[in-house]
Protein backbone atom coordinates (compact mmCIF):
# COMPACT_ATOMS: atom_id res chain seq x y z
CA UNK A 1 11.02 16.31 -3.05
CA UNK A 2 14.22 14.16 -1.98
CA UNK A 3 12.86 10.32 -3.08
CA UNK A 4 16.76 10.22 -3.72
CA UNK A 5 18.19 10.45 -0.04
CA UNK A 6 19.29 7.60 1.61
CA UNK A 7 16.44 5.40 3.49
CA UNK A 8 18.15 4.47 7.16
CA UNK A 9 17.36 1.44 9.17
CA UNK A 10 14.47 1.97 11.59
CA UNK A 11 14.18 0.87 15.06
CA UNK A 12 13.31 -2.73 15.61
CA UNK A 13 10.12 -3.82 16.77
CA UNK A 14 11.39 -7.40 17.92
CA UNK A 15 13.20 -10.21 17.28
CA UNK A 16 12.53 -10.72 13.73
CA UNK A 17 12.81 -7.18 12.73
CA UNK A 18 16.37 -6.27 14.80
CA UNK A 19 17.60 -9.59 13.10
CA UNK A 20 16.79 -8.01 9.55
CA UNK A 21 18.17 -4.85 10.67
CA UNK A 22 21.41 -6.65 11.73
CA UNK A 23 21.78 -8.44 8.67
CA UNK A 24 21.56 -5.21 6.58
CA UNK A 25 23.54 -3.23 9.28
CA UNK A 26 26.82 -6.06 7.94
CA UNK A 27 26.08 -8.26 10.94
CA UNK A 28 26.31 -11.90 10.46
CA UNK A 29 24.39 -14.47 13.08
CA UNK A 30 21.54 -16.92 12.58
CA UNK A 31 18.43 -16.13 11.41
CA UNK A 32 15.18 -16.53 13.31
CA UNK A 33 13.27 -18.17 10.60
CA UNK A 34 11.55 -20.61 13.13
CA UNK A 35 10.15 -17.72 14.85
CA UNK A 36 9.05 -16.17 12.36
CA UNK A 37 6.18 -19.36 12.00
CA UNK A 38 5.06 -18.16 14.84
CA UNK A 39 5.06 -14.38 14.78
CA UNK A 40 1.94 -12.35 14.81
CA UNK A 41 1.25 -12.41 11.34
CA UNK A 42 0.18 -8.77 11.61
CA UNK A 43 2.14 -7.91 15.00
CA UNK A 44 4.39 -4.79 14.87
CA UNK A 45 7.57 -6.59 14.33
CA UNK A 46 7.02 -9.38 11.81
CA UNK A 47 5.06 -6.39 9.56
CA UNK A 48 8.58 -4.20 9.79
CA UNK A 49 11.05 -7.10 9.15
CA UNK A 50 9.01 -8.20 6.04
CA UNK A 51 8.42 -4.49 5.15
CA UNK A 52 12.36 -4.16 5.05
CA UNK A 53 13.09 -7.01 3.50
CA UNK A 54 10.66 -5.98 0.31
CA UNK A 55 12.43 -2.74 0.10
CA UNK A 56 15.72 -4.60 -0.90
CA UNK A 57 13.71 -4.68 -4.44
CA UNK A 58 12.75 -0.91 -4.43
CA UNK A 59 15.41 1.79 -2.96
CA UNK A 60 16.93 -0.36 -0.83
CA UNK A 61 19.53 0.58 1.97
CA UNK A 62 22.81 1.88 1.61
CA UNK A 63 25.47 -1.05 1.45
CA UNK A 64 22.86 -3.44 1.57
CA UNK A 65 22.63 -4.25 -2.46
CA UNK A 66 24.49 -7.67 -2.17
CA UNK A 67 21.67 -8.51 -0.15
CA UNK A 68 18.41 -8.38 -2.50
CA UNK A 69 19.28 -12.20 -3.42
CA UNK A 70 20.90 -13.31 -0.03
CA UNK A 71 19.58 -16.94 0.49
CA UNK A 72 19.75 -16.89 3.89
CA UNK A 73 17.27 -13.62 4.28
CA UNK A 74 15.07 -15.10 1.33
CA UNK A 75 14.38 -17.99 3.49
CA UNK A 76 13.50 -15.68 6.47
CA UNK A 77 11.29 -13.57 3.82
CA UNK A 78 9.60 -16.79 3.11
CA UNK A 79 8.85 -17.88 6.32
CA UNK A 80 6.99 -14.55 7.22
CA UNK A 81 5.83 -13.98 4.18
CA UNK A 82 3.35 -17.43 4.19
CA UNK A 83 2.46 -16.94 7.89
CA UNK A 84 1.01 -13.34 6.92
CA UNK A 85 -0.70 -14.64 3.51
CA UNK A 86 -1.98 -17.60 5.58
CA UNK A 87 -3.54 -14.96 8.62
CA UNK A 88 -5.04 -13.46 5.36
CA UNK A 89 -6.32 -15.88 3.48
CA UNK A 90 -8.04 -17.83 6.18
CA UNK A 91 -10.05 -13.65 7.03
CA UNK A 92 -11.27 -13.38 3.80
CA UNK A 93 -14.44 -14.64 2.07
CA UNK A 94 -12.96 -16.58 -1.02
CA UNK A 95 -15.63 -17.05 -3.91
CA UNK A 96 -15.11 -16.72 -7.88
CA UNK A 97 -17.84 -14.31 -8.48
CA UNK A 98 -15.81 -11.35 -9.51
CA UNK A 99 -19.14 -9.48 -11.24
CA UNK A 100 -20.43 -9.52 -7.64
CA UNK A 101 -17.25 -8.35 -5.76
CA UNK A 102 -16.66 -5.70 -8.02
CA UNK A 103 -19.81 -4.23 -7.97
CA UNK A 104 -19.90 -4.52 -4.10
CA UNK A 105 -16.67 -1.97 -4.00
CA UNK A 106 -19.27 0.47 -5.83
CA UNK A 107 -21.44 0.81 -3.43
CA UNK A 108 -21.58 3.98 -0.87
CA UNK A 109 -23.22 3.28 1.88
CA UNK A 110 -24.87 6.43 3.67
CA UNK A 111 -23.59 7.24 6.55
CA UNK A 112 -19.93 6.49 5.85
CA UNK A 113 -17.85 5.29 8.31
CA UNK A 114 -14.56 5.32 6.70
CA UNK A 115 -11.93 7.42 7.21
CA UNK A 116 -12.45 9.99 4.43
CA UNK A 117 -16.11 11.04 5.59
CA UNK A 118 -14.70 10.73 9.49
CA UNK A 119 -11.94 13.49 7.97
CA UNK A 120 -14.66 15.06 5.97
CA UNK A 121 -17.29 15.30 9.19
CA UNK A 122 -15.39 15.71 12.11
CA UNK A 123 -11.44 15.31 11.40
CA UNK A 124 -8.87 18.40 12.37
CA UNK A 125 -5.91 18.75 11.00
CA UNK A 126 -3.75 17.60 13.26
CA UNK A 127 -5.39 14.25 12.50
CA UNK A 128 -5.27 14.92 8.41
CA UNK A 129 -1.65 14.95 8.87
CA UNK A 130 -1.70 12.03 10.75
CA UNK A 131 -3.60 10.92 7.60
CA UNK A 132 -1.11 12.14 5.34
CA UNK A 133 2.02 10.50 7.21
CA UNK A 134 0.10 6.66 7.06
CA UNK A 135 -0.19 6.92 3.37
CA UNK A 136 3.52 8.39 2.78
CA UNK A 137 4.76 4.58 3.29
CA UNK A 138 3.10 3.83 -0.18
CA UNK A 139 2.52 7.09 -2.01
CA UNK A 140 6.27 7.96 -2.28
CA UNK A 141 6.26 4.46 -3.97
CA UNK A 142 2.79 4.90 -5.87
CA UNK A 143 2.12 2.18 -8.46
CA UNK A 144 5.98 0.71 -8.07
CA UNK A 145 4.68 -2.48 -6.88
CA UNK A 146 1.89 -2.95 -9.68
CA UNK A 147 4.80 -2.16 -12.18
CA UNK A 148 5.86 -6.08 -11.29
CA UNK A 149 2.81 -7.91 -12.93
CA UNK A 150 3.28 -6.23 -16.60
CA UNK A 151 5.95 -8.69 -17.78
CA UNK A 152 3.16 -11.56 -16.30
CA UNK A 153 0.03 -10.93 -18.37
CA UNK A 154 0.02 -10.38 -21.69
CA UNK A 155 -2.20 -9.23 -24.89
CA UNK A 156 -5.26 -7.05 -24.17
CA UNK A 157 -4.67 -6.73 -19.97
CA UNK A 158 -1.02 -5.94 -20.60
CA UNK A 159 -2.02 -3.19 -22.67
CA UNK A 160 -4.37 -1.60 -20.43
CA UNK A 161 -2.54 -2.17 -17.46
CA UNK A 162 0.15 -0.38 -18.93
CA UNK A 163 -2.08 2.33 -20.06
CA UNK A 164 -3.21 3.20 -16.06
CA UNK A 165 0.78 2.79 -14.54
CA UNK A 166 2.13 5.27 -17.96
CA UNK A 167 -0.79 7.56 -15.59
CA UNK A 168 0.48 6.85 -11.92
CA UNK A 169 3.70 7.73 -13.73
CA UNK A 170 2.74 11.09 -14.85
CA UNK A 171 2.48 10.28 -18.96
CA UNK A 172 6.05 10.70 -19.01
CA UNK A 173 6.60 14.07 -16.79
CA UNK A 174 8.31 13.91 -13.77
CA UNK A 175 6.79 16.38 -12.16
CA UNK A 176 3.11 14.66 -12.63
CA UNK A 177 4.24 11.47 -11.38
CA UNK A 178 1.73 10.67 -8.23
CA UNK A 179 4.76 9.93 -6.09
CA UNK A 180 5.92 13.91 -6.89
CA UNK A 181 2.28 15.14 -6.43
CA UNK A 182 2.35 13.68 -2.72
CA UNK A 183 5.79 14.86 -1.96
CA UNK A 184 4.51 18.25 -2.86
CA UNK A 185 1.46 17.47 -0.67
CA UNK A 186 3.47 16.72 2.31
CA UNK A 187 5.78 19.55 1.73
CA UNK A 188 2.83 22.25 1.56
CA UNK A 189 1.62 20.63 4.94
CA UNK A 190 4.86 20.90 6.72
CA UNK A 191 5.84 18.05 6.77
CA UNK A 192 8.92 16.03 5.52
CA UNK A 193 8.67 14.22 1.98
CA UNK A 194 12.01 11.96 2.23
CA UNK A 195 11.11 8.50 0.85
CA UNK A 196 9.98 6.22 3.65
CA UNK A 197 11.04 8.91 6.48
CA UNK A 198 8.17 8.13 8.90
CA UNK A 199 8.81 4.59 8.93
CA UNK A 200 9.48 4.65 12.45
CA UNK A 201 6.38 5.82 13.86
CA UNK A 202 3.90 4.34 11.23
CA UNK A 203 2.58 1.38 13.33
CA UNK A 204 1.89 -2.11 11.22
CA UNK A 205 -1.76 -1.78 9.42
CA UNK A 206 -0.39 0.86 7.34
CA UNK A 207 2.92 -1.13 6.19
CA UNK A 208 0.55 -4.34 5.99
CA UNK A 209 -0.74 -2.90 3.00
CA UNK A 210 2.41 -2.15 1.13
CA UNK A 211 3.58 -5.36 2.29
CA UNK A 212 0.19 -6.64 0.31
CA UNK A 213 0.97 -5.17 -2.36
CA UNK A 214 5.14 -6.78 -2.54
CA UNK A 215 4.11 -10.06 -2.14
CA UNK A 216 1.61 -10.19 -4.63
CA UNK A 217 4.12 -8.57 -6.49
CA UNK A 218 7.06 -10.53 -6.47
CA UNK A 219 5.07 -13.74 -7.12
CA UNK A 220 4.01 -14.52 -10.32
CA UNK A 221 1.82 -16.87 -9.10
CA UNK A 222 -0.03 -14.44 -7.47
CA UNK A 223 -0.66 -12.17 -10.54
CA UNK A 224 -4.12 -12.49 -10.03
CA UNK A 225 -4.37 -11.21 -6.67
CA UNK A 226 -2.51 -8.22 -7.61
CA UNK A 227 -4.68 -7.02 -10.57
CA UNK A 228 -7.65 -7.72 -7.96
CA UNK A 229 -5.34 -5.19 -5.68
CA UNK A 230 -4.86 -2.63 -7.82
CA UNK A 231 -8.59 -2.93 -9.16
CA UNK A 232 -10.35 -2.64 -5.93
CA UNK A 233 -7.60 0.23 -5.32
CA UNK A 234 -9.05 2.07 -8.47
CA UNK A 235 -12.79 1.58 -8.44
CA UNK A 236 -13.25 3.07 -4.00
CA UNK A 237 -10.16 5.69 -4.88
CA UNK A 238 -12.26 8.44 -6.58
CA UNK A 239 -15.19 9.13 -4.52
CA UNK A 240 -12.79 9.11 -1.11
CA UNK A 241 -10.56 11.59 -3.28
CA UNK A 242 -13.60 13.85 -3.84
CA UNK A 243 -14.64 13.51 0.37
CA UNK A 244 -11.02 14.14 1.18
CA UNK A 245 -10.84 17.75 -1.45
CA UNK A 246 -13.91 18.38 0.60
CA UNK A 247 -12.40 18.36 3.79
CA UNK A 248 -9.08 19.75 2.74
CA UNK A 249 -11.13 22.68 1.65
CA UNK A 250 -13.21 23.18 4.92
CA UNK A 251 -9.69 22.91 6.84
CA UNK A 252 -7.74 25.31 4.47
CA UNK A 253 -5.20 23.17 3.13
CA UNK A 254 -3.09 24.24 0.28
CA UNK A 255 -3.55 23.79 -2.96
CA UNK A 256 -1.01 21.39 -3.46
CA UNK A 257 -2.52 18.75 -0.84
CA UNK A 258 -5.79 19.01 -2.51
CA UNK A 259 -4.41 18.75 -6.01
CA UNK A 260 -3.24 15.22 -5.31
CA UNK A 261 -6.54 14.26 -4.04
CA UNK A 262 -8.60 15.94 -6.99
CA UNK A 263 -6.04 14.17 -9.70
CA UNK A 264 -6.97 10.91 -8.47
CA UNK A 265 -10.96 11.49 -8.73
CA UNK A 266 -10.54 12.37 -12.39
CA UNK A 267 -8.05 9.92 -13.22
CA UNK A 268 -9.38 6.60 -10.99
CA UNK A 269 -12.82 7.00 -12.44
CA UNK A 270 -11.25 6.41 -15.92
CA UNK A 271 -9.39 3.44 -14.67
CA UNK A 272 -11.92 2.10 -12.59
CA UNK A 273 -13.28 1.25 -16.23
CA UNK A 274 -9.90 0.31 -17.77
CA UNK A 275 -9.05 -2.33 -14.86
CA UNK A 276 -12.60 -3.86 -14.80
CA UNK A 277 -13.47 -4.27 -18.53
CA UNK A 278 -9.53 -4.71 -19.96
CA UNK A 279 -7.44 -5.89 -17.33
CA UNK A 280 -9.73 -8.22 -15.21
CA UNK A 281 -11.85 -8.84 -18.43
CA UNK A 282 -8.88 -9.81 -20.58
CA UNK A 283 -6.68 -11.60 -17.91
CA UNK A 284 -9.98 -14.08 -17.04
CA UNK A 285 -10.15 -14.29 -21.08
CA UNK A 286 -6.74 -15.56 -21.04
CA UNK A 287 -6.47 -17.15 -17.89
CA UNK A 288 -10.03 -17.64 -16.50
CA UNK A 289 -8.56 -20.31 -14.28
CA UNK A 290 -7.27 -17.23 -12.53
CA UNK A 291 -10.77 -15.54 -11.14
CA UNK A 292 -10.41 -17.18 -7.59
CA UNK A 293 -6.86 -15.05 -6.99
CA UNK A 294 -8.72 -12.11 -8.61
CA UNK A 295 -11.72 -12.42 -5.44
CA UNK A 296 -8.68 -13.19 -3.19
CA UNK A 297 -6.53 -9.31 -4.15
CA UNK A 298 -10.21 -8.06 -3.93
CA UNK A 299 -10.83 -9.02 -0.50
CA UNK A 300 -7.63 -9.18 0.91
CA UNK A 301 -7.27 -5.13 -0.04
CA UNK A 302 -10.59 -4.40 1.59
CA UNK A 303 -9.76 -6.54 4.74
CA UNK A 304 -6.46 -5.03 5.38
CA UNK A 305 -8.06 -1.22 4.63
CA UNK A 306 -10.48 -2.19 7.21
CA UNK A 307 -8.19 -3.01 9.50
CA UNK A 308 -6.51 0.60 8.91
CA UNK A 309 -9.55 2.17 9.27
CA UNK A 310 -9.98 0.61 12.41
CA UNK A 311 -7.10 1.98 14.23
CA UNK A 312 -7.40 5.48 12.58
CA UNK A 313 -10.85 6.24 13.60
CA UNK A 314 -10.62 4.27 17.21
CA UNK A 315 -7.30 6.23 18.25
CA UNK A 316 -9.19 9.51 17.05
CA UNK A 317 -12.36 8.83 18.59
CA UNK A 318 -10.18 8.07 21.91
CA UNK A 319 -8.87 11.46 21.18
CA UNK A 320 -5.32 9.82 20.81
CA UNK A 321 -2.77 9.94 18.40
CA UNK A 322 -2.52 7.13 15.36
CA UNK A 323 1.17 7.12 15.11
CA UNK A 324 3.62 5.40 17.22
CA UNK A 325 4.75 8.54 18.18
CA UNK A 326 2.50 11.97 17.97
CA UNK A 327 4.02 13.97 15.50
CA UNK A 328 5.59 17.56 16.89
């Protein structure tokens, strides 16, 4: 596993993403932050730029740390970052029924269509790869951007919110940490676990979500939509993990790549019931004013998954590739 090596600059996608890559490249020029307004709010380039610009506050890129705070790129982070929270709010359902939401999120319907029974079904490996390079964007980072909201809530959901990341973080061994289980994963299936290295050819649903998960992040006004984030992320994780063991198994994948899967359905179906009793429960005791953001992480998750789920299984069923590039 090399999370330590360098991350380099990927190729732009456009204007607003070669500007960012300028900018952390040294250059100096003007910023197109009134482009950015009018960017495809979940177009190829305005995902990378804002993707980029969020990873100032994780790894970040080599002589770029004088930039995390640079007012000029925080104002070009702004910009993009309400014309993609605007595209989302206005496609999801809004409501404060978070009983009703929740409970949806449990329900499997038979047939699936999602990508874990299409993998489970029909999928080759060529196309579990595929899979597997997607989710690298946020599983070499897994449960980084949740770590944000602990200093924002406080008595009984700070305690149980910290109780699921000590988890993600492997109860204090390295070598458990979910971010080490999937670099193991993608080294058994030959491929290459550097952090972020497939940026280039992962196209924009699968960075939208990561990008989701920053922005809720790195607002503490949108606390609230972040536990809903993580909580939806919980409760639908274990019963894909247990499809995707079963096709690892019927494809002959390692032991490694289905240990990562198998960890998660025994340790989401204990959080599942940590998030939604202790961390939603006691946030809305604290904060009830805060159940409408909850709905919103909710929804906004499931949207953007859809979305994913959308180009996976139409580029397979086109018998196509899902990457910007076919891997080799």
């Amino acid at each position: 596993m090399t999370l330590a090596t360098p991350v380099r600059l990927p190729a732009a996608r456009g204007e607003l993403s070669a500007a960012v890559c300028n900018a952390l490249s040294g250059s100096t020029g003007a910023l197109p932050v009134t482009e950015a307004a009018r960017a495809d709010p979940h177009g190829e380039d305005l995902t990378l730029a804002l993707h980029l610009l969020y990873e100032l506050h994780y790894q970040g890129f080599p002589g770029a740390d004088d930039l995390e705070w640079d007012l000029g790129l925080l104002g070009l982070r702004a910009a993009m970052e309400q014309r993609f929270l605007d595209a989302v709010r206005t496609e999801t359902g809004h409501g404060t029924d978070i009983g009703a939401v929740l409970d949806e999120l449990l329900i499997e319907y038979v047939p699936g269509d999602g990508v874990s029974h299409y993998l489970r079904d029909h999928g080759h490996w060529d196309q579990m790869c595929e899979y597997f390079v997607h989710r690298s964007i946020y599983h070499l980072k897994e449960a980084d951007p949740h770590a944000w909201v602990i200093p924002r809530l406080r008595g009984r959901s700070k305690a149980a919110l910290v109780a699921v990341e000590f988890d993600e973080f492997g109860g204090g061994h390295p070598e458990r940490m979910h971010a080490k289980l999937y670099a193991n994963l993608l080294d058994e299936a030959g491929l290459r676990s550097d952090y972020l290295h497939y940026l280039d050819i992962v196209p924009a649903p699968a960075i939208a979500l990561v990008n989701l998960m920053s922005l809720f992040g790195l607002h503490r006004s949108l606390r609230g939509a972040l536990v809903g984030n993580l909580t939806a992320a919980e409760i639908t994780t274990a019963p894909s993990a247990r499809r995707m063991v079963t096709a690892l198994k019927r494809m002959g994948a390692g032991a490694a790549c289905q240990h990562f899967y198998a960890e998660h359905i025994e340790a989401d179906s204990v959080h599942e019931q940590v998030m939604r009793i202790d961390v939603v429960g006691g946030l809305l005791e604290d904060e009830p004013e805060l159940v409408g953001d909850v709905v919103f992480g909710v929804q906004a998750t499931e949207m953007l998954e859809a979305r994913l789920t959308t180009h996976l299984l139409t580029n397979w069923r086109n018998g196509q590739s899902s990457l910007r590039e076919p891997l080799t």
